[in-house]
Protein backbone atom coordinates (compact mmCIF):
# COMPACT_ATOMS: atom_id res chain seq x y z
CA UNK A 1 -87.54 -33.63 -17.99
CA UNK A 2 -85.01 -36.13 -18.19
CA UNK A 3 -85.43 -39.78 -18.42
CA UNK A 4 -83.16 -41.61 -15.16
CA UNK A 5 -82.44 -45.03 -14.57
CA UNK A 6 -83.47 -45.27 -10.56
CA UNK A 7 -82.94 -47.77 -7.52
CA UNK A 8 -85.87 -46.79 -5.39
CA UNK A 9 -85.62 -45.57 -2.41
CA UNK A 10 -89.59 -45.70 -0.95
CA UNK A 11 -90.44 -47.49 1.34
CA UNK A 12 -92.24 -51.21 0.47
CA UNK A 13 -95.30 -51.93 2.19
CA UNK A 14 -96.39 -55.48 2.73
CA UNK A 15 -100.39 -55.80 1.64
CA UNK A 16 -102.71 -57.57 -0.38
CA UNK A 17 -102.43 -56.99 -4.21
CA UNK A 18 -106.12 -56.40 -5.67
CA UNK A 19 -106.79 -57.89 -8.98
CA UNK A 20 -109.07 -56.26 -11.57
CA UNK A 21 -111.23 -58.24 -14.14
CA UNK A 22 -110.73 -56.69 -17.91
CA UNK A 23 -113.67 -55.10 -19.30
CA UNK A 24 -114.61 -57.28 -22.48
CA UNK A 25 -113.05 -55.81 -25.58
CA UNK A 26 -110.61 -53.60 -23.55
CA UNK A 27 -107.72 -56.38 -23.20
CA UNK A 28 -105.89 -55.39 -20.53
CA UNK A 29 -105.51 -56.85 -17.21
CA UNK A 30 -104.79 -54.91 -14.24
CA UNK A 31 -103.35 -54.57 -10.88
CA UNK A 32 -102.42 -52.38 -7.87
CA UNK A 33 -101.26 -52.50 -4.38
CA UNK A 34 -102.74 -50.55 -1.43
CA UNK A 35 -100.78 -47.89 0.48
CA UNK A 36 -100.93 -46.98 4.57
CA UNK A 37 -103.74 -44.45 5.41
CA UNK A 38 -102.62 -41.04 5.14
CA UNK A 39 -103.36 -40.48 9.02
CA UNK A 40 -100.87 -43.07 10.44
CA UNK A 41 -98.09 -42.81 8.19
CA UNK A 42 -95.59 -39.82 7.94
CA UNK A 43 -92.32 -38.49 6.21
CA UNK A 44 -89.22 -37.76 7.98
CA UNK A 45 -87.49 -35.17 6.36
CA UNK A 46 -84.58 -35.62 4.82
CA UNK A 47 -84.89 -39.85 5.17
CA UNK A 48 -85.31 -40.75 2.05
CA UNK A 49 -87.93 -42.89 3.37
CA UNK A 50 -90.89 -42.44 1.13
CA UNK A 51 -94.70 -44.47 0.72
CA UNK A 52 -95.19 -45.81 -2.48
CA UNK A 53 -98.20 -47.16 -4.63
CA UNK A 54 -97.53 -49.82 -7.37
CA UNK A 55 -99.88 -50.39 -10.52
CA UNK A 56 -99.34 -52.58 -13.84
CA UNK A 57 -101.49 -52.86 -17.03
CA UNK A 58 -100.58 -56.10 -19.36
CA UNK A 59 -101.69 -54.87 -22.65
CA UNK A 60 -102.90 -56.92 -25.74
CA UNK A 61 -103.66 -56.61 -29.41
CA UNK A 62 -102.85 -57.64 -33.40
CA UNK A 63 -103.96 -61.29 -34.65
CA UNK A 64 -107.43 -62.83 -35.52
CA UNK A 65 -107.97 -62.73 -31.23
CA UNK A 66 -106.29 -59.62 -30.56
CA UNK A 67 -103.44 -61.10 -28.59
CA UNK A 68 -100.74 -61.77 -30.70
CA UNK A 69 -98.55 -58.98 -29.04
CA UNK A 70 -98.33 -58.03 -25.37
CA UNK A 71 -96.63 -55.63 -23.50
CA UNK A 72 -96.37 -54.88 -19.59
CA UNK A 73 -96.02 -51.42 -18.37
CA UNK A 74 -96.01 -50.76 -14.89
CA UNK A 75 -96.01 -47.47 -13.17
CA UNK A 76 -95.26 -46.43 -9.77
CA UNK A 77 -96.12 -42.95 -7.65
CA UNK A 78 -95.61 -41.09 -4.20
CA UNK A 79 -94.86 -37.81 -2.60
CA UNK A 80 -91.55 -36.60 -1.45
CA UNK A 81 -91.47 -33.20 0.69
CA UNK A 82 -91.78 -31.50 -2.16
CA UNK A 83 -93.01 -33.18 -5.27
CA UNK A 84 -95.25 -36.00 -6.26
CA UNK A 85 -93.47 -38.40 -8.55
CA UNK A 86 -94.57 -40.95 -11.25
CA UNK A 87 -92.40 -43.59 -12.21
CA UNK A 88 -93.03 -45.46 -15.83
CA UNK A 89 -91.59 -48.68 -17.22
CA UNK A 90 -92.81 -50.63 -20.25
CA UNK A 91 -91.58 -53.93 -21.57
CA UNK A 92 -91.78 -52.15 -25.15
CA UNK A 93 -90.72 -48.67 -23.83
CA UNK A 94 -92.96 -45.38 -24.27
CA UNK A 95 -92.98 -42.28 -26.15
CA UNK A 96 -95.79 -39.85 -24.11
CA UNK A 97 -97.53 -39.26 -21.23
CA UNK A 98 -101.04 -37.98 -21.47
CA UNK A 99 -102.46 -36.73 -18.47
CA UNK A 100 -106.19 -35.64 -18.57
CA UNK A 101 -106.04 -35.33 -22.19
CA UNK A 102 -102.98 -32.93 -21.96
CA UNK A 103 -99.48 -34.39 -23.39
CA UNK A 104 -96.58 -33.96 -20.36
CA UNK A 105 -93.62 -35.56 -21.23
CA UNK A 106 -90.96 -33.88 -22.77
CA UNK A 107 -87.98 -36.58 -22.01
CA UNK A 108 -88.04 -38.08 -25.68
CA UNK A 109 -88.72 -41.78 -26.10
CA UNK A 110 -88.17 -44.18 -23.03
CA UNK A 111 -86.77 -47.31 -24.04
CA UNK A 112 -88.14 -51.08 -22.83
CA UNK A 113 -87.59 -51.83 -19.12
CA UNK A 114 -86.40 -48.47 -18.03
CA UNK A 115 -88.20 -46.58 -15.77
CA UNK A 116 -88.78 -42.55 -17.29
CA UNK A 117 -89.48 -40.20 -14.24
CA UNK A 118 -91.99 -37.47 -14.29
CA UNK A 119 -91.75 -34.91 -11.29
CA UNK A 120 -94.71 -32.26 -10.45
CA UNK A 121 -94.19 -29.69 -7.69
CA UNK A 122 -96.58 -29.66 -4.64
CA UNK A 123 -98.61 -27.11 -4.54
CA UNK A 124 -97.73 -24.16 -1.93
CA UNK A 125 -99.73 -25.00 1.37
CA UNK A 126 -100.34 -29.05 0.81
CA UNK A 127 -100.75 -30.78 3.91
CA UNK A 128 -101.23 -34.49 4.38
CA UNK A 129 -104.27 -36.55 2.81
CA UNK A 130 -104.86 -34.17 0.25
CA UNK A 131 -105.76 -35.75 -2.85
CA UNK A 132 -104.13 -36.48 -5.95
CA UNK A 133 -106.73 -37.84 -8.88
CA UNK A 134 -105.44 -37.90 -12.49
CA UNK A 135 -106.45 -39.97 -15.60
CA UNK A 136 -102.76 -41.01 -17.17
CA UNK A 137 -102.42 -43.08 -20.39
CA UNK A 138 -98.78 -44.24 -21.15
CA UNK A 139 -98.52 -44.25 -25.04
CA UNK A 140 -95.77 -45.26 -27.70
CA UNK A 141 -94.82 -49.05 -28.99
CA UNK A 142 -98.30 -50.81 -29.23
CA UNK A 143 -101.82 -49.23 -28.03
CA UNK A 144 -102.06 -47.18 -24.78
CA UNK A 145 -102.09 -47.90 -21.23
CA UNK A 146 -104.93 -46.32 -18.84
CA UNK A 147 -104.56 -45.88 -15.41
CA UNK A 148 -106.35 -43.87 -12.81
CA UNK A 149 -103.33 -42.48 -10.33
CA UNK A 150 -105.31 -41.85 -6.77
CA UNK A 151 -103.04 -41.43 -4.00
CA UNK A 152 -103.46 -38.75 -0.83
CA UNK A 153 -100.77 -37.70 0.02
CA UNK A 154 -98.18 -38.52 3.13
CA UNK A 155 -97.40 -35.82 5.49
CA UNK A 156 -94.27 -34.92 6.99
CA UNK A 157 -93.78 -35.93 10.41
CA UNK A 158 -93.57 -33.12 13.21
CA UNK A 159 -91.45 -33.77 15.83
CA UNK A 160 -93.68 -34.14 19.17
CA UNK A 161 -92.56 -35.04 22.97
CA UNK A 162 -93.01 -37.61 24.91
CA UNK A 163 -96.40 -37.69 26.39
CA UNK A 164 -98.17 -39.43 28.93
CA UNK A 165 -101.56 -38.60 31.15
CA UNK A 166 -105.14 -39.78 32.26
CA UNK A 167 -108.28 -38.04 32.57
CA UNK A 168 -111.38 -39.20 34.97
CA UNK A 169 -114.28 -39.54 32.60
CA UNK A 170 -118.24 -38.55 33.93
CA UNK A 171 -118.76 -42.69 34.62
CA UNK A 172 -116.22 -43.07 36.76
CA UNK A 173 -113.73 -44.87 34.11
CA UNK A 174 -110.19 -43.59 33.21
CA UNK A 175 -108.71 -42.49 29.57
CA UNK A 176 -105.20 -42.90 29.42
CA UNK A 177 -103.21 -41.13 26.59
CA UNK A 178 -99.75 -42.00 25.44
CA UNK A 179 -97.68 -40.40 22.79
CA UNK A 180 -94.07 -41.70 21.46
CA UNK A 181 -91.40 -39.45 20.40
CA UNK A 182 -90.78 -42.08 17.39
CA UNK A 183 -91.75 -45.28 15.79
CA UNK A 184 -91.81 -48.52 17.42
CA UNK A 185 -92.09 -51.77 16.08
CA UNK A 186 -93.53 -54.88 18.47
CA UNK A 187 -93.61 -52.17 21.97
CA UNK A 188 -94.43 -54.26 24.57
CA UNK A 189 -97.55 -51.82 26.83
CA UNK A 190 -98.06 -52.70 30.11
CA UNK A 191 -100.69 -50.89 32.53
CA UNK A 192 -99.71 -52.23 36.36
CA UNK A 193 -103.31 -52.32 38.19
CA UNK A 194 -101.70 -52.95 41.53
CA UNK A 195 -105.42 -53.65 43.43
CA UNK A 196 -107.79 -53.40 40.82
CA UNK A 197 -110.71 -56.01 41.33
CA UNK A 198 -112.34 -55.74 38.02
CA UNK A 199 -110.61 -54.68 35.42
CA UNK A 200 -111.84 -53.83 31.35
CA UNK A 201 -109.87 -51.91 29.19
CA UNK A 202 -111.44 -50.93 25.79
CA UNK A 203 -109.70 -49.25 22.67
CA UNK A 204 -107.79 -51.97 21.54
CA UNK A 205 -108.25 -55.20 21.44
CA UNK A 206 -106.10 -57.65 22.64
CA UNK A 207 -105.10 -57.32 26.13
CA UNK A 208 -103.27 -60.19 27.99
CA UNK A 209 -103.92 -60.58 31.98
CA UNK A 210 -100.74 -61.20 33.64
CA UNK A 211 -101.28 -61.12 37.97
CA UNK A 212 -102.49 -57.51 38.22
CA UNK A 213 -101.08 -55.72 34.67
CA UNK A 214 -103.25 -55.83 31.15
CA UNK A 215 -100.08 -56.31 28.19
CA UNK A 216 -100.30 -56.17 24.84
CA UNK A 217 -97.72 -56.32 21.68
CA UNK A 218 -98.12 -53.40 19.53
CA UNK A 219 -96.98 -50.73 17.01
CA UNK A 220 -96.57 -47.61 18.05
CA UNK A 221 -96.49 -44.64 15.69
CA UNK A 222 -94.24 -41.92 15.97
CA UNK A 223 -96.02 -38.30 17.19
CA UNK A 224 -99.66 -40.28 17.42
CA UNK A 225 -101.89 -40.53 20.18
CA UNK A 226 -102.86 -43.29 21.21
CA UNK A 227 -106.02 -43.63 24.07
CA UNK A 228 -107.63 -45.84 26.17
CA UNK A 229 -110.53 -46.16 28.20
CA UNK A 230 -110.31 -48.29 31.61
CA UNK A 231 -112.70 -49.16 33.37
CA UNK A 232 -112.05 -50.13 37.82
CA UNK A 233 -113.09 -51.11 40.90
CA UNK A 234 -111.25 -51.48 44.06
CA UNK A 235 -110.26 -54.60 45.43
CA UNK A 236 -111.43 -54.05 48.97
CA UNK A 237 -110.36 -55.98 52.00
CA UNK A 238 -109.92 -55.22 55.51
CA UNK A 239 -106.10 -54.13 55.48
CA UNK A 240 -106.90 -51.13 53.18
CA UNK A 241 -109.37 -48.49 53.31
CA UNK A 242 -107.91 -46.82 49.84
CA UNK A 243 -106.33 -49.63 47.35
CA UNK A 244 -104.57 -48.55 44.53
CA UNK A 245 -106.53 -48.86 41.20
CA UNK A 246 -103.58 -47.67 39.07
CA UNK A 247 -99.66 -47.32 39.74
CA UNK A 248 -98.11 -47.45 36.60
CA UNK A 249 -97.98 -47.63 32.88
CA UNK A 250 -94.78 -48.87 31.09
CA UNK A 251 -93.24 -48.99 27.19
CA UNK A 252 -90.81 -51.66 27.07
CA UNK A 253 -90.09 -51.89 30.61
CA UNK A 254 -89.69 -48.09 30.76
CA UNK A 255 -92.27 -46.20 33.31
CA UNK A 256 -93.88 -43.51 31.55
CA UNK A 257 -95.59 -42.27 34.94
CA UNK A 258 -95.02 -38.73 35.25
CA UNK A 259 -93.20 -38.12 32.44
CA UNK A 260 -94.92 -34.91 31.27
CA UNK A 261 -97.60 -34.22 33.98
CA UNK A 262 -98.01 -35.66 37.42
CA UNK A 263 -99.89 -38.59 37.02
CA UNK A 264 -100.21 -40.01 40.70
CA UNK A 265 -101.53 -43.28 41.51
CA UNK A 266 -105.13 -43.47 41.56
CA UNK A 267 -106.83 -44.98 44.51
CA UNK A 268 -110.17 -45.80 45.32
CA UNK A 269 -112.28 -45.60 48.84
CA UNK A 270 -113.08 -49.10 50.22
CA UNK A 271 -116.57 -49.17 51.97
């Protein structure tokens, strides 16, 4: 194993860093950001694109209060297609590292502010969320470092079609499924309710009234599923016997009606 000098390629994700008090005597003071749930988040192969989680350990000791040196090390993990990769950097540099008691790193000494990489092969038949749990302590240049690496891993994404349909449910309300063909950031949803009287959609929160549509700004996730439940009664008057509940459901200003199954319009009797 070879140590490499690296611009990353993963892909950032914008949340919350968690800090974590030292245990007394131990001297070190952690932290770690949080990674996308396995189940919404997926690779595309051959992007580049990868999820990353971030951890760093300050580490003190020498002098009558035991901080008279420091050093930062900082390591960083994911899962390609094929492997799951650790990245380590230390402000002193590193000799070793020691994963569940057993010594893996055969790249020679790792010097300060360059990041050593340490590559394992997936297993044969991993599939998305499975764990990865490992105690790793980052040694050389000053006392260890101890982190626990937890990650599940990130899937690759399957390429799906374009879906769109509704189902009556036993109580006389509606669930509407949608599936995109890729990733969209911001989507604007619209369902059109042409003479809907009442009108409640559940699923998501959210939902803007605008005339006779429900709107909402969202994300939508490539190859997910994404449901809703809608509940409707007619708006009767005396010009129409059998208003229409539903007529349409749009992505962007596209109509997905009919797309991959009829989906007529869905009308209601009038007393």
């Amino acid at each position: 194993m070879g140590i490499a000098v690296v611009v990353s390629c993963t892909k950032e994700v914008n949340s919350p860093e968690i800090d974590f008090i030292p245990e007394k005597g131990n001297m070190m003071l952690k932290s770690a950001s949080i990674i996308p749930d396995c189940g919404f988040v997926c690779i595309t192969p051959g992007s580049g694109v990868y999820f990353k989680r971030t951890e760093s350990n300050i580490v003190y000791w020498g002098g009558k209060s035991g901080t008279s040196n420091s050093k930062t090390v900082e390591i960083e993990y994911y899962n390609t297609e094929t492997e799951f990769i650790l990245k380590v950097k230390s402000s002193s540099g590193w000799s070793d590292l020691i994963v569940n008691g057993v010594s893996k790193w055969t790249g020679g000494l790792v010097t300060s502010n360059e990041w050593g990489i340490y590559e394992q092969p997936l297993p044969v038949g991993w599939k998305a969320c499975d764990p990865v749990n490992y105690e790793l302590k980052v040694t050389g240049n000053g006392p260890q470092a101890v982190f626990n690496v937890s990650y599940n891993l990130i899937g690759i994404c399957s390429h799906c079609k374009e879906q769109f349909s509704y189902e009556k449910n036993f109580d006389g309300s509606y669930t509407f499924s949608y599936t995109s063909p890729e990733d969209l950031a911001n989507a604007k949803v619209v369902f059109n309710f042409a003479q809907a009287g009442r009108i409640i959609v559940s699923g998501l929160l959210g939902w803007t009234g605008k005339g006779q549509t429900r709107q909402k700004i969202m994300n939508l996730v490539k190859c997910h599923t994404y449901e809703w439940i809608v509940g409707l009664t007619p708006k009767c008057s005396g010009h129409s016997g059998s208003p229409n509940l539903w007529t349409d459901f749009k992505v962007n200003n596209l109509s997905k009606k009919n797309i991959s199954e009829p989906t007529p319009n869905i009308t209601s009797d009038c007393p």
